[in-house]
PDB file of N, CA and C in Angstrom:
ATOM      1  N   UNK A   1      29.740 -41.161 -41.816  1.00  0.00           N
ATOM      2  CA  UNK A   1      30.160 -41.089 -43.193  1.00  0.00           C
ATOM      3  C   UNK A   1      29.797 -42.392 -43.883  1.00  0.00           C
ATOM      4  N   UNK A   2      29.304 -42.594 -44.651  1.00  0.00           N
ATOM      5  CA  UNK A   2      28.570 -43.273 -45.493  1.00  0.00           C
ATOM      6  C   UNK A   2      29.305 -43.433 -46.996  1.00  0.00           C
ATOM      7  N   UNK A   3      28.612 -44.208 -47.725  1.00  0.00           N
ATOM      8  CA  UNK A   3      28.973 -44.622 -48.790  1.00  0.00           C
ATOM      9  C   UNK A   3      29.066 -43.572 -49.911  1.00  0.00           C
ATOM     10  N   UNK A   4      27.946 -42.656 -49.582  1.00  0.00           N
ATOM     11  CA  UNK A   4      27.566 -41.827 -50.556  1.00  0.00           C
ATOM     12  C   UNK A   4      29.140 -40.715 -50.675  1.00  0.00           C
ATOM     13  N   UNK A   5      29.503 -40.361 -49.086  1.00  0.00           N
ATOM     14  CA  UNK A   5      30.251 -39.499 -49.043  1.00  0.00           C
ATOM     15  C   UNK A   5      31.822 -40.393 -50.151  1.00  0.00           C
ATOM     16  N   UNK A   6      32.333 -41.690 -49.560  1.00  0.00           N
ATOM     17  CA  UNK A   6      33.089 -42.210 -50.523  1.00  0.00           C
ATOM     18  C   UNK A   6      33.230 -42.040 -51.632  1.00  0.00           C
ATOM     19  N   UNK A   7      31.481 -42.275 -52.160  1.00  0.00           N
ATOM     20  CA  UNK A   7      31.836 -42.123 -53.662  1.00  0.00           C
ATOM     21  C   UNK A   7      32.057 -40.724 -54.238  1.00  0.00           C
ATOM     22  N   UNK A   8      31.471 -39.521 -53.578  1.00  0.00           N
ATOM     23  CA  UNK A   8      32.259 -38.275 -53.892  1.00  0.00           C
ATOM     24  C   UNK A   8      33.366 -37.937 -53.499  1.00  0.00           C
ATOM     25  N   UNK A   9      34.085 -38.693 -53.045  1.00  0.00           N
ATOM     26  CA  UNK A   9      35.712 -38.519 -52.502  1.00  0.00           C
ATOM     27  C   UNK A   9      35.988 -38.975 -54.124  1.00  0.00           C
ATOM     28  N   UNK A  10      35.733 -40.502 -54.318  1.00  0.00           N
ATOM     29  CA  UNK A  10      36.342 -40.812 -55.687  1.00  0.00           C
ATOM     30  C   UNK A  10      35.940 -40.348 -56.648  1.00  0.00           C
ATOM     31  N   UNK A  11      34.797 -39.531 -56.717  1.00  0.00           N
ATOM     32  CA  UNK A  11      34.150 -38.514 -57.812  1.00  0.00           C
ATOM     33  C   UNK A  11      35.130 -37.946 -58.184  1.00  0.00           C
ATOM     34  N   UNK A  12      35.707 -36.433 -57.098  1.00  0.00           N
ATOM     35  CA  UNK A  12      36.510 -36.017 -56.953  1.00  0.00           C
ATOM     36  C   UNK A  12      37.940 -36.196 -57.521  1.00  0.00           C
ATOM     37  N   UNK A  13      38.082 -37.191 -56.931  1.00  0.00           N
ATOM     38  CA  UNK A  13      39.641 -37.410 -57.044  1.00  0.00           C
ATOM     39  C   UNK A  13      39.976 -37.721 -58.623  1.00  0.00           C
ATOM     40  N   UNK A  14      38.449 -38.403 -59.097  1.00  0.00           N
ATOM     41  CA  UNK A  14      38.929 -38.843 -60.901  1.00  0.00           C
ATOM     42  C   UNK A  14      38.525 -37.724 -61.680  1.00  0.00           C
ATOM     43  N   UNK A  15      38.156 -36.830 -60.989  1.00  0.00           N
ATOM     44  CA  UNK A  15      37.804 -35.237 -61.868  1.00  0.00           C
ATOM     45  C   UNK A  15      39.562 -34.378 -61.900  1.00  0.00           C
ATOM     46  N   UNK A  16      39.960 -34.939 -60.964  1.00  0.00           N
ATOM     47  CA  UNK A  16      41.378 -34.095 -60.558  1.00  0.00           C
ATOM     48  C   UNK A  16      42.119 -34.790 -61.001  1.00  0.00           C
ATOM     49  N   UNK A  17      41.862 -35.881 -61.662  1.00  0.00           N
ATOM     50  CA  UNK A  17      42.635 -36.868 -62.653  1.00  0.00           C
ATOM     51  C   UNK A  17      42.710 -36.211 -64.097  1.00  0.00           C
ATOM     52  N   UNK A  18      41.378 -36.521 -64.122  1.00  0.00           N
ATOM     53  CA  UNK A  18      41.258 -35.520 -65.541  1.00  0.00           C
ATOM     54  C   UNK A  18      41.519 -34.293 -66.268  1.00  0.00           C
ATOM     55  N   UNK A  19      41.718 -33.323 -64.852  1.00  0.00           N
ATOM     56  CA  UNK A  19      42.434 -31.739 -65.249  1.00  0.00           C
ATOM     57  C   UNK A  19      43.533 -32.009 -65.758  1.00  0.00           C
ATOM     58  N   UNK A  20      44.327 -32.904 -64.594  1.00  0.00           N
ATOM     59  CA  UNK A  20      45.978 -32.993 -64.886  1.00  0.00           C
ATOM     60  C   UNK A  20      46.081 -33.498 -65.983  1.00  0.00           C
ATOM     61  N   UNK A  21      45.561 -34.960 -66.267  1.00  0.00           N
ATOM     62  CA  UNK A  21      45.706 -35.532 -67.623  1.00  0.00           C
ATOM     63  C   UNK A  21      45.314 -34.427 -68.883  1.00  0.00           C
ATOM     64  N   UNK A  22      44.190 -33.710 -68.528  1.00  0.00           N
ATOM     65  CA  UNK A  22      44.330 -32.299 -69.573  1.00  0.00           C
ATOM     66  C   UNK A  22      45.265 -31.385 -69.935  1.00  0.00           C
ATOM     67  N   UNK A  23      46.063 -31.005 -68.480  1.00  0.00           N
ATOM     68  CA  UNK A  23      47.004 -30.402 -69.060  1.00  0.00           C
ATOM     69  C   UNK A  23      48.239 -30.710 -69.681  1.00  0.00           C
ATOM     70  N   UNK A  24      48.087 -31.984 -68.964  1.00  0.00           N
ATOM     71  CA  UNK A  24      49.517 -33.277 -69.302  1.00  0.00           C
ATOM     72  C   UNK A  24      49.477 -32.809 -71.046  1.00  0.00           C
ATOM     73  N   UNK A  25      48.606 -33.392 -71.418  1.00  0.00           N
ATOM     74  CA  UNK A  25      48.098 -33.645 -72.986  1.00  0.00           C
ATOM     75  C   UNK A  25      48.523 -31.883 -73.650  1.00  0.00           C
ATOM     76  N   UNK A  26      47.663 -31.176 -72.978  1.00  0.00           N
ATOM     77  CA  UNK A  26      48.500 -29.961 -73.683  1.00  0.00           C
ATOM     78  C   UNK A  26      49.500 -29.364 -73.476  1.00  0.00           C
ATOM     79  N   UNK A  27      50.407 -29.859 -72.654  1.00  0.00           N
ATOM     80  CA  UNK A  27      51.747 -29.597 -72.472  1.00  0.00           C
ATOM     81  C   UNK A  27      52.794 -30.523 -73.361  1.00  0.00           C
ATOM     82  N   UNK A  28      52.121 -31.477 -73.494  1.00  0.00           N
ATOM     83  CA  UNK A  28      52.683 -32.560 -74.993  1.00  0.00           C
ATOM     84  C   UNK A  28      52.845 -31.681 -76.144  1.00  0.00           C
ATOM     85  N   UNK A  29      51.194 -31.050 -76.133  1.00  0.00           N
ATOM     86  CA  UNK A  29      51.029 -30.589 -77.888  1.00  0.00           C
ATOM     87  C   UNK A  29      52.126 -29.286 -78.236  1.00  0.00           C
ATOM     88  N   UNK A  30      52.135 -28.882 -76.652  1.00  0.00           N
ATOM     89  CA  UNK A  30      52.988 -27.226 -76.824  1.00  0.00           C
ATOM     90  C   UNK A  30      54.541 -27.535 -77.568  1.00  0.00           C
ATOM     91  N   UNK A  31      54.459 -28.921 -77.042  1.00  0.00           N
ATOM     92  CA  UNK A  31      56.289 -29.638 -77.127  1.00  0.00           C
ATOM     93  C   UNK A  31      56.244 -30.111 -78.690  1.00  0.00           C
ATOM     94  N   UNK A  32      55.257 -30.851 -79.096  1.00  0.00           N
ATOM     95  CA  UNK A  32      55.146 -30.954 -80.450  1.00  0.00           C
ATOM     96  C   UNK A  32      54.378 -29.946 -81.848  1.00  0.00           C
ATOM     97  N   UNK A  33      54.128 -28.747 -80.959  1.00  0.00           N
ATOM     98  CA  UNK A  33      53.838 -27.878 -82.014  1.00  0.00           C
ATOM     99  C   UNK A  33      52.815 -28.140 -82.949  1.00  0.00           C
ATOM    100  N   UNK A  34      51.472 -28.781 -82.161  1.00  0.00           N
ATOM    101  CA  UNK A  34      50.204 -29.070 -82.546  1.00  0.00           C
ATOM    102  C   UNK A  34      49.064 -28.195 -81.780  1.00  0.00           C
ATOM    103  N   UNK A  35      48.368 -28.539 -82.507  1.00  0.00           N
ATOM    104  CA  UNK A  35      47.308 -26.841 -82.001  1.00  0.00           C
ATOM    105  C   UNK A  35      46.268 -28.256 -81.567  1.00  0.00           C
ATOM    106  N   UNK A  36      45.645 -27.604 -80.306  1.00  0.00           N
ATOM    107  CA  UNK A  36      44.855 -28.178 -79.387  1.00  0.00           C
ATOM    108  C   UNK A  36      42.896 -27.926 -79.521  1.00  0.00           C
ATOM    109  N   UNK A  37      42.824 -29.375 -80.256  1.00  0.00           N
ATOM    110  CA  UNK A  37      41.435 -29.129 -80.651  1.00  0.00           C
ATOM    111  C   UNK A  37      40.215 -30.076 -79.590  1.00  0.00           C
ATOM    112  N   UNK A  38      41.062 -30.894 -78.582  1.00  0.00           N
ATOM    113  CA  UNK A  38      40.210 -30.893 -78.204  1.00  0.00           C
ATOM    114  C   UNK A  38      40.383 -32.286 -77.152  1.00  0.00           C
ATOM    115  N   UNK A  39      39.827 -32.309 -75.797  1.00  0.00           N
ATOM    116  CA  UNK A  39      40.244 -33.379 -74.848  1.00  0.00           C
ATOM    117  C   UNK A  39      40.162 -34.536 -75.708  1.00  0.00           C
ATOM    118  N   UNK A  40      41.500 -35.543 -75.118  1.00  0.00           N
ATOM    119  CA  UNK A  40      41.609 -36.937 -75.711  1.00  0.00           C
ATOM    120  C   UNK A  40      39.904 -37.427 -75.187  1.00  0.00           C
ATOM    121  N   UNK A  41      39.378 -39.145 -75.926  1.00  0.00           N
ATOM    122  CA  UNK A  41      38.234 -39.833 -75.056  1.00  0.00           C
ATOM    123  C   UNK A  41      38.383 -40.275 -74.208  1.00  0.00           C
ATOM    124  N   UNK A  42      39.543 -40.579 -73.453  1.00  0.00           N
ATOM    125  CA  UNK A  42      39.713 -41.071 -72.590  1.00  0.00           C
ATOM    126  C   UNK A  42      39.313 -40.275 -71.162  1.00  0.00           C
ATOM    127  N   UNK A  43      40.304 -38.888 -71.197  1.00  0.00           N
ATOM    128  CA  UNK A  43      39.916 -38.148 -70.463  1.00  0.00           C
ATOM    129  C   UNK A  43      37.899 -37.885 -70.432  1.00  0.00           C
ATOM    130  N   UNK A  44      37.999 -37.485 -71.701  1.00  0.00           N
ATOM    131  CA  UNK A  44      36.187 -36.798 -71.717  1.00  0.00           C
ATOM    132  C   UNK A  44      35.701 -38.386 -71.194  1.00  0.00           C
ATOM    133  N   UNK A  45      36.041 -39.136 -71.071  1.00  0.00           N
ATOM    134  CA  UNK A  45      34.955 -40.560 -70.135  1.00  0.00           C
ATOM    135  C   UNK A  45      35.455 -40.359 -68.912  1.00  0.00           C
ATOM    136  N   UNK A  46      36.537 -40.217 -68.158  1.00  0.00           N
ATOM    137  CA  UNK A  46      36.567 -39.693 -67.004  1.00  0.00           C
ATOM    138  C   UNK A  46      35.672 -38.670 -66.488  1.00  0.00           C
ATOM    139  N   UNK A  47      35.639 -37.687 -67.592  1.00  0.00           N
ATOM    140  CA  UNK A  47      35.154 -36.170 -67.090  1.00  0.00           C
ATOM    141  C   UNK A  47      33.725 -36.922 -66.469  1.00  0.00           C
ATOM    142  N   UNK A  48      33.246 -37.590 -67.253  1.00  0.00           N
ATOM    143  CA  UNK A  48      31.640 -37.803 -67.466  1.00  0.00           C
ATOM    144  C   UNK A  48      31.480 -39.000 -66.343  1.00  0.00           C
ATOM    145  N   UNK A  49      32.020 -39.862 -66.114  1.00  0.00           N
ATOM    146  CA  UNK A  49      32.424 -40.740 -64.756  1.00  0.00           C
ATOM    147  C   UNK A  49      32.576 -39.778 -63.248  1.00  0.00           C
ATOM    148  N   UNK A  50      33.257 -38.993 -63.739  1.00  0.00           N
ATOM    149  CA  UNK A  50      33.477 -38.059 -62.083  1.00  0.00           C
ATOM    150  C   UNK A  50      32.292 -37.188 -61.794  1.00  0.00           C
ATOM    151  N   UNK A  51      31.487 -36.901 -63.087  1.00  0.00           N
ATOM    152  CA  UNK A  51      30.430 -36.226 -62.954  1.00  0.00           C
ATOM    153  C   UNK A  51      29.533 -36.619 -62.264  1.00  0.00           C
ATOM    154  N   UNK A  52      29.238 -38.145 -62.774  1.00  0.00           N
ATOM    155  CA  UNK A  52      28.123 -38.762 -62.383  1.00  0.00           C
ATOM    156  C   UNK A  52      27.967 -39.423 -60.978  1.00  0.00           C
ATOM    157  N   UNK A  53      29.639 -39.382 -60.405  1.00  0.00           N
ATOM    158  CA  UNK A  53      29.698 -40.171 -59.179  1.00  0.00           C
ATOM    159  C   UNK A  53      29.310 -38.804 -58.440  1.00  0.00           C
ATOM    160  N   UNK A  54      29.583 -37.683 -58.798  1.00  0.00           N
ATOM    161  CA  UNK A  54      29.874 -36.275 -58.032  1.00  0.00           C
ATOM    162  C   UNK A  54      28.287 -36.120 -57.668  1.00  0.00           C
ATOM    163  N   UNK A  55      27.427 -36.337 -58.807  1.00  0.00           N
ATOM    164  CA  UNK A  55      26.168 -36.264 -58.469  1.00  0.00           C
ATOM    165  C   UNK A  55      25.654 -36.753 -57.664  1.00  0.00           C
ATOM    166  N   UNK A  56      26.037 -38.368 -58.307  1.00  0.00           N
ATOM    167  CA  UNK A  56      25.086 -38.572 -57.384  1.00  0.00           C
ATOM    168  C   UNK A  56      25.385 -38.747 -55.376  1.00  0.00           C
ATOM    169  N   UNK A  57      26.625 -38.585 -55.359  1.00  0.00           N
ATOM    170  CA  UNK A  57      27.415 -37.787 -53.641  1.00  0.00           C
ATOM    171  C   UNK A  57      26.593 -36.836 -53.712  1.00  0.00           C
ATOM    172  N   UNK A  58      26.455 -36.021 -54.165  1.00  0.00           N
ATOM    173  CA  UNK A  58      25.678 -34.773 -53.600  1.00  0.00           C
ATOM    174  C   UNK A  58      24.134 -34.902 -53.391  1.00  0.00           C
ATOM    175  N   UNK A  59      23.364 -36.168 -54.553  1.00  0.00           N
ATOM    176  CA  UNK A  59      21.997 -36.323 -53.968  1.00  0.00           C
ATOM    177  C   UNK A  59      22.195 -37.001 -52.822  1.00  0.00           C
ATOM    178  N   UNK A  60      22.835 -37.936 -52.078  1.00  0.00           N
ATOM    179  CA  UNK A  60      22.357 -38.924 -51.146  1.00  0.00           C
ATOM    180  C   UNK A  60      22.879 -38.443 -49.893  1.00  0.00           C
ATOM    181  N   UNK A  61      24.253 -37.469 -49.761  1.00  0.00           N
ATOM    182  CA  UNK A  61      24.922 -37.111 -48.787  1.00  0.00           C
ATOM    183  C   UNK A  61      23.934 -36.368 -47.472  1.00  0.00           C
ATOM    184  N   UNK A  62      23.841 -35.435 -48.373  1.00  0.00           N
ATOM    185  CA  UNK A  62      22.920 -34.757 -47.529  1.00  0.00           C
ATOM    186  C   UNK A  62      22.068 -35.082 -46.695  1.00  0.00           C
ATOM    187  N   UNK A  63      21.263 -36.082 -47.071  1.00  0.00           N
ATOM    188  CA  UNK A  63      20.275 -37.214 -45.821  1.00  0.00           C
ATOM    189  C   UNK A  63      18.921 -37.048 -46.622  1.00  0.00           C
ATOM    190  N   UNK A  64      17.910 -36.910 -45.700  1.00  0.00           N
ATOM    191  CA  UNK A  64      16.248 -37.217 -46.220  1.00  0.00           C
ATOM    192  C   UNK A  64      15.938 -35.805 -46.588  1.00  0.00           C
ATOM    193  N   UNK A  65      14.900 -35.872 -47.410  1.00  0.00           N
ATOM    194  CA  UNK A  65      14.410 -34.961 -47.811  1.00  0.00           C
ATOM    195  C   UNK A  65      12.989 -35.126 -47.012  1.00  0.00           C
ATOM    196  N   UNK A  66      12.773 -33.718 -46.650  1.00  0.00           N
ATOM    197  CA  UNK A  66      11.716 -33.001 -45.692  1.00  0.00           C
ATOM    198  C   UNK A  66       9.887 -33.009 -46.649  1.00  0.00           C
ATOM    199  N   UNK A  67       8.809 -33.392 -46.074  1.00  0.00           N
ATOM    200  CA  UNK A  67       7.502 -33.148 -46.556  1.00  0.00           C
ATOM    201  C   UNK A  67       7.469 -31.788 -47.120  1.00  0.00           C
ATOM    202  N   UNK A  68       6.589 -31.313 -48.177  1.00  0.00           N
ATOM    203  CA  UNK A  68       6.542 -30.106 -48.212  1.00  0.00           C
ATOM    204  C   UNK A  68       4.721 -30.281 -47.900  1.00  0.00           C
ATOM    205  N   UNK A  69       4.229 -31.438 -47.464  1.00  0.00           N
ATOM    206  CA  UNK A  69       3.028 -30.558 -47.492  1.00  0.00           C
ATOM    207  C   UNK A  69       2.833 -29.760 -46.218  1.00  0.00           C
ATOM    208  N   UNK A  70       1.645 -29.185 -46.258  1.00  0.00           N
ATOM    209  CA  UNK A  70       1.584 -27.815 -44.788  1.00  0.00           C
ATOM    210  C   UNK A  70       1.264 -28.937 -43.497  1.00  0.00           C
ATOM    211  N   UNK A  71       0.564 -29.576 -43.990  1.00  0.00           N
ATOM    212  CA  UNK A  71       0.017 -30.205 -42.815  1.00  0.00           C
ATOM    213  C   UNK A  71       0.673 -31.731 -41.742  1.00  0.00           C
ATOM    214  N   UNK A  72       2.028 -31.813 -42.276  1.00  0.00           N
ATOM    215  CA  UNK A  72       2.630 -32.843 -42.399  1.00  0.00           C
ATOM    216  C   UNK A  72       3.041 -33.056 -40.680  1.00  0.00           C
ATOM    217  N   UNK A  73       3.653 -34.083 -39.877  1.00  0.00           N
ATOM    218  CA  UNK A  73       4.109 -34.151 -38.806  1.00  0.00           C
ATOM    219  C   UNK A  73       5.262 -33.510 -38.649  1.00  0.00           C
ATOM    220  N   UNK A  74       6.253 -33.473 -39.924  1.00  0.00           N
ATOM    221  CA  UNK A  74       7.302 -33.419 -40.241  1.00  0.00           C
ATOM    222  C   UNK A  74       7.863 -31.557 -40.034  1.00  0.00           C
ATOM    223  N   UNK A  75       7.021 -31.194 -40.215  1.00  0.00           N
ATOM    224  CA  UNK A  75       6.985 -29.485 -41.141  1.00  0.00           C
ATOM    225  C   UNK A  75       6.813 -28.956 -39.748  1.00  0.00           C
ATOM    226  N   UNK A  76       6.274 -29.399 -38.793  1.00  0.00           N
ATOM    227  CA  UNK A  76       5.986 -28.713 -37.178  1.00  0.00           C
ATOM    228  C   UNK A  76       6.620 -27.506 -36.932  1.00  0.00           C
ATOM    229  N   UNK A  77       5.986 -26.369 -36.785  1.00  0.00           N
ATOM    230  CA  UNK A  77       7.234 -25.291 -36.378  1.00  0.00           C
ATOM    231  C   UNK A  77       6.872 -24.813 -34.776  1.00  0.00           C
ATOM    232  N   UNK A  78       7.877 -24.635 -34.515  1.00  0.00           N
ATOM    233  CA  UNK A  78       8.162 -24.765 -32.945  1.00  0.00           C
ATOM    234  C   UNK A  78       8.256 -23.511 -32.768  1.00  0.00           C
ATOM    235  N   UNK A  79       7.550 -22.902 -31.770  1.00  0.00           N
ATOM    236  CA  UNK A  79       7.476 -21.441 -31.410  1.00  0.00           C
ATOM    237  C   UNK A  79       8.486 -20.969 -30.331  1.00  0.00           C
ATOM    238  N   UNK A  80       9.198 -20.211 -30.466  1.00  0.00           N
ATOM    239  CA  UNK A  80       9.588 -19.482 -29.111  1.00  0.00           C
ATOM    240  C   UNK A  80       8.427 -19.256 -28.470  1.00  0.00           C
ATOM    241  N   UNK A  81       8.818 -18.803 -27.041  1.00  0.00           N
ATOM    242  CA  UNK A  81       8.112 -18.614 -25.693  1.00  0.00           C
ATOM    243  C   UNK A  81       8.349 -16.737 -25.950  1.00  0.00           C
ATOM    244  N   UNK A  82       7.603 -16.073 -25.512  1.00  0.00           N
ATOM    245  CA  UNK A  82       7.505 -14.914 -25.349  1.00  0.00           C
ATOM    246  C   UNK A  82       8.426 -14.052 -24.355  1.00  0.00           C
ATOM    247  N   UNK A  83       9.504 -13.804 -24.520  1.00  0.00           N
ATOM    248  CA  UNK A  83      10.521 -13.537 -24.283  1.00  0.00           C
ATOM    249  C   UNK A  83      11.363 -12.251 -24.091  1.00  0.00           C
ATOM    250  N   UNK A  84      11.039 -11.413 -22.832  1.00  0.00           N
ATOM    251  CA  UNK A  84      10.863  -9.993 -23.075  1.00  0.00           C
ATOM    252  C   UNK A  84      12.478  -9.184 -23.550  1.00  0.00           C
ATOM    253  N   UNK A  85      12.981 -10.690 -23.521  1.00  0.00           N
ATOM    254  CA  UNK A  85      14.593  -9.761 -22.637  1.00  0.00           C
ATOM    255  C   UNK A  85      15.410  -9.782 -24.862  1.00  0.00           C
ATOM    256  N   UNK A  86      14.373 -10.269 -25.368  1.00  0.00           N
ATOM    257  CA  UNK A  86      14.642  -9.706 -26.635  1.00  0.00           C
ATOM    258  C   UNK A  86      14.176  -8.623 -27.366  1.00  0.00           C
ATOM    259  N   UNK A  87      13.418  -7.799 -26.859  1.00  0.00           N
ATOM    260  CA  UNK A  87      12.494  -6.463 -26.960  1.00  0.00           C
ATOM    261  C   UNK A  87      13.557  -5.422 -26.988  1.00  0.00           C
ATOM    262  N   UNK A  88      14.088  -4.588 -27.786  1.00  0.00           N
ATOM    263  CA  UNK A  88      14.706  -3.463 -27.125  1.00  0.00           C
ATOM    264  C   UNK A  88      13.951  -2.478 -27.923  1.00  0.00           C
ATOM    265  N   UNK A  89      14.198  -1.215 -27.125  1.00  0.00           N
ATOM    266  CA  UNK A  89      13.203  -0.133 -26.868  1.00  0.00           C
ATOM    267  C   UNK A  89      14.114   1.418 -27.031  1.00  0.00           C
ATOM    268  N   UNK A  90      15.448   1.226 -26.820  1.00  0.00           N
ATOM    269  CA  UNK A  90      16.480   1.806 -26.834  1.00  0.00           C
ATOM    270  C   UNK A  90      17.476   1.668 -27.853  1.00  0.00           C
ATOM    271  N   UNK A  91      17.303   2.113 -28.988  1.00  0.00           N
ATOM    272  CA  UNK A  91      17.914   1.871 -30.259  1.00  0.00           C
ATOM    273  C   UNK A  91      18.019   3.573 -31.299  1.00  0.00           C
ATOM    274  N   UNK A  92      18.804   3.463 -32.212  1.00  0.00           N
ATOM    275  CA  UNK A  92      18.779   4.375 -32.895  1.00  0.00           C
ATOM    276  C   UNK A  92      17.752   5.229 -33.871  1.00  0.00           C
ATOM    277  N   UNK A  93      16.436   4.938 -33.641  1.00  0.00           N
ATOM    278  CA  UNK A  93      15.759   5.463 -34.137  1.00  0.00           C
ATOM    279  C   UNK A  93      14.793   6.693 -33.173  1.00  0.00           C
ATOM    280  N   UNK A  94      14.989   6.574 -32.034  1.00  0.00           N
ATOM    281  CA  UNK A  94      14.509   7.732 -31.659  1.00  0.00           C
ATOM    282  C   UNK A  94      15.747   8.870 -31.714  1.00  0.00           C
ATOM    283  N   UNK A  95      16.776   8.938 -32.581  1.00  0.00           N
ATOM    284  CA  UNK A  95      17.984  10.079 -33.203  1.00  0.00           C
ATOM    285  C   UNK A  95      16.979  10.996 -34.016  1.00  0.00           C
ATOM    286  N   UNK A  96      15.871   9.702 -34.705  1.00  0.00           N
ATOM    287  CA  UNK A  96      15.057  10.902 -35.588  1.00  0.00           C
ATOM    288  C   UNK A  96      14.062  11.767 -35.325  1.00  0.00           C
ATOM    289  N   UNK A  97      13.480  12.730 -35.446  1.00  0.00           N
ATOM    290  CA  UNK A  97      12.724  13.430 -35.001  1.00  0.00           C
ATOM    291  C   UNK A  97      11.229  13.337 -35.177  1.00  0.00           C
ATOM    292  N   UNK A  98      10.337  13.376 -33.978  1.00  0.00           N
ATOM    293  CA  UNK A  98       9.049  12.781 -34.574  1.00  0.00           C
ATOM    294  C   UNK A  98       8.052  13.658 -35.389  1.00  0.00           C
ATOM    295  N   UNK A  99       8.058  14.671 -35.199  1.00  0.00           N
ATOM    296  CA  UNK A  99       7.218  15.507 -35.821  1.00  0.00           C
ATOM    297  C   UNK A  99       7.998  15.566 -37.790  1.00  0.00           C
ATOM    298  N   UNK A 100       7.866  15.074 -38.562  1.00  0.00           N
ATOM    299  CA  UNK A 100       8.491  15.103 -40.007  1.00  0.00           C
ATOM    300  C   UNK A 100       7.217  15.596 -40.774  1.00  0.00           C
ATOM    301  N   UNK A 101       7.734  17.089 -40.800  1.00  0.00           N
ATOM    302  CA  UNK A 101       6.521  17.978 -41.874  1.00  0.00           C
ATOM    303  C   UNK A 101       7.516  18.469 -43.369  1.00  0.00           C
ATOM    304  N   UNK A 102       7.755  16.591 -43.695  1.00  0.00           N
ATOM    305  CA  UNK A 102       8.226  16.918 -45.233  1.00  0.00           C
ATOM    306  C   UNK A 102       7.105  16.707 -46.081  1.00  0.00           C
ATOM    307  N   UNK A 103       7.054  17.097 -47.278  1.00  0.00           N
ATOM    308  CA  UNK A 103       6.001  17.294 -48.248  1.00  0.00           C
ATOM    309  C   UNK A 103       6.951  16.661 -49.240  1.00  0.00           C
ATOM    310  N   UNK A 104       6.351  15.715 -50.638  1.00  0.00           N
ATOM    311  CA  UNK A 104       6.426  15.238 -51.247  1.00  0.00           C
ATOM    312  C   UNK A 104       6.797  16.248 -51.968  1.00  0.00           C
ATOM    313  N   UNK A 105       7.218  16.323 -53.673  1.00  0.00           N
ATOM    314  CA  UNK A 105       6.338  17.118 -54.713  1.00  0.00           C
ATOM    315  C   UNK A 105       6.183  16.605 -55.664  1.00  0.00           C
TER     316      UNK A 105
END
């Protein structure tokens, strides 16, 4: 666990700051009988703070990003071995009948 993961813990946690403080605020207005036009700035700079930490946790967490070209060392695909005991031969399709003299129209 790394730094990156930290900072989306505290991403997090100041996004879940900001709901509550949202509802905090409109549970005020319900008490003072003001119609609700719109998050305080304080909150909306949180919102936009938790966003940006959230992001960028989610670019770095994950680890390296993979070559896409074809020819790369990286991209190698590794073959199974030929493997009979995954073959089956005994399955539900011989239920159907082989001779099928349906006609289109």
């Amino acid at each position: 666990m790394g730094a990156g993961f930290f900072v989306g813990v505290i991403g997090v946690l100041i996004l879940l700051h900001a709901a509550y403080s949202t509802i905090q605020y409109r549970t005020l207005l319900k008490i003072t009988d003001e119609q609700f036009s719109g998050a305080p700035i304080n909150v909306v700079i949180e919102l936009i703070a938790g966003l940006v930490l959230c992001t960028w946790a989610a670019l770095t967490v994950p680890g390296k990003f993979l070559s896409i070209l074809p020819h790369s060392d990286e991209n190698r695909v590794v073959s199974l071995p030929d493997n009979l005991d995954f073959m089956i031969f005994n399955h539900r399709g011989k239920a159907f009948p082989l001779d099928m003299d349906v006609k289109l129209k």
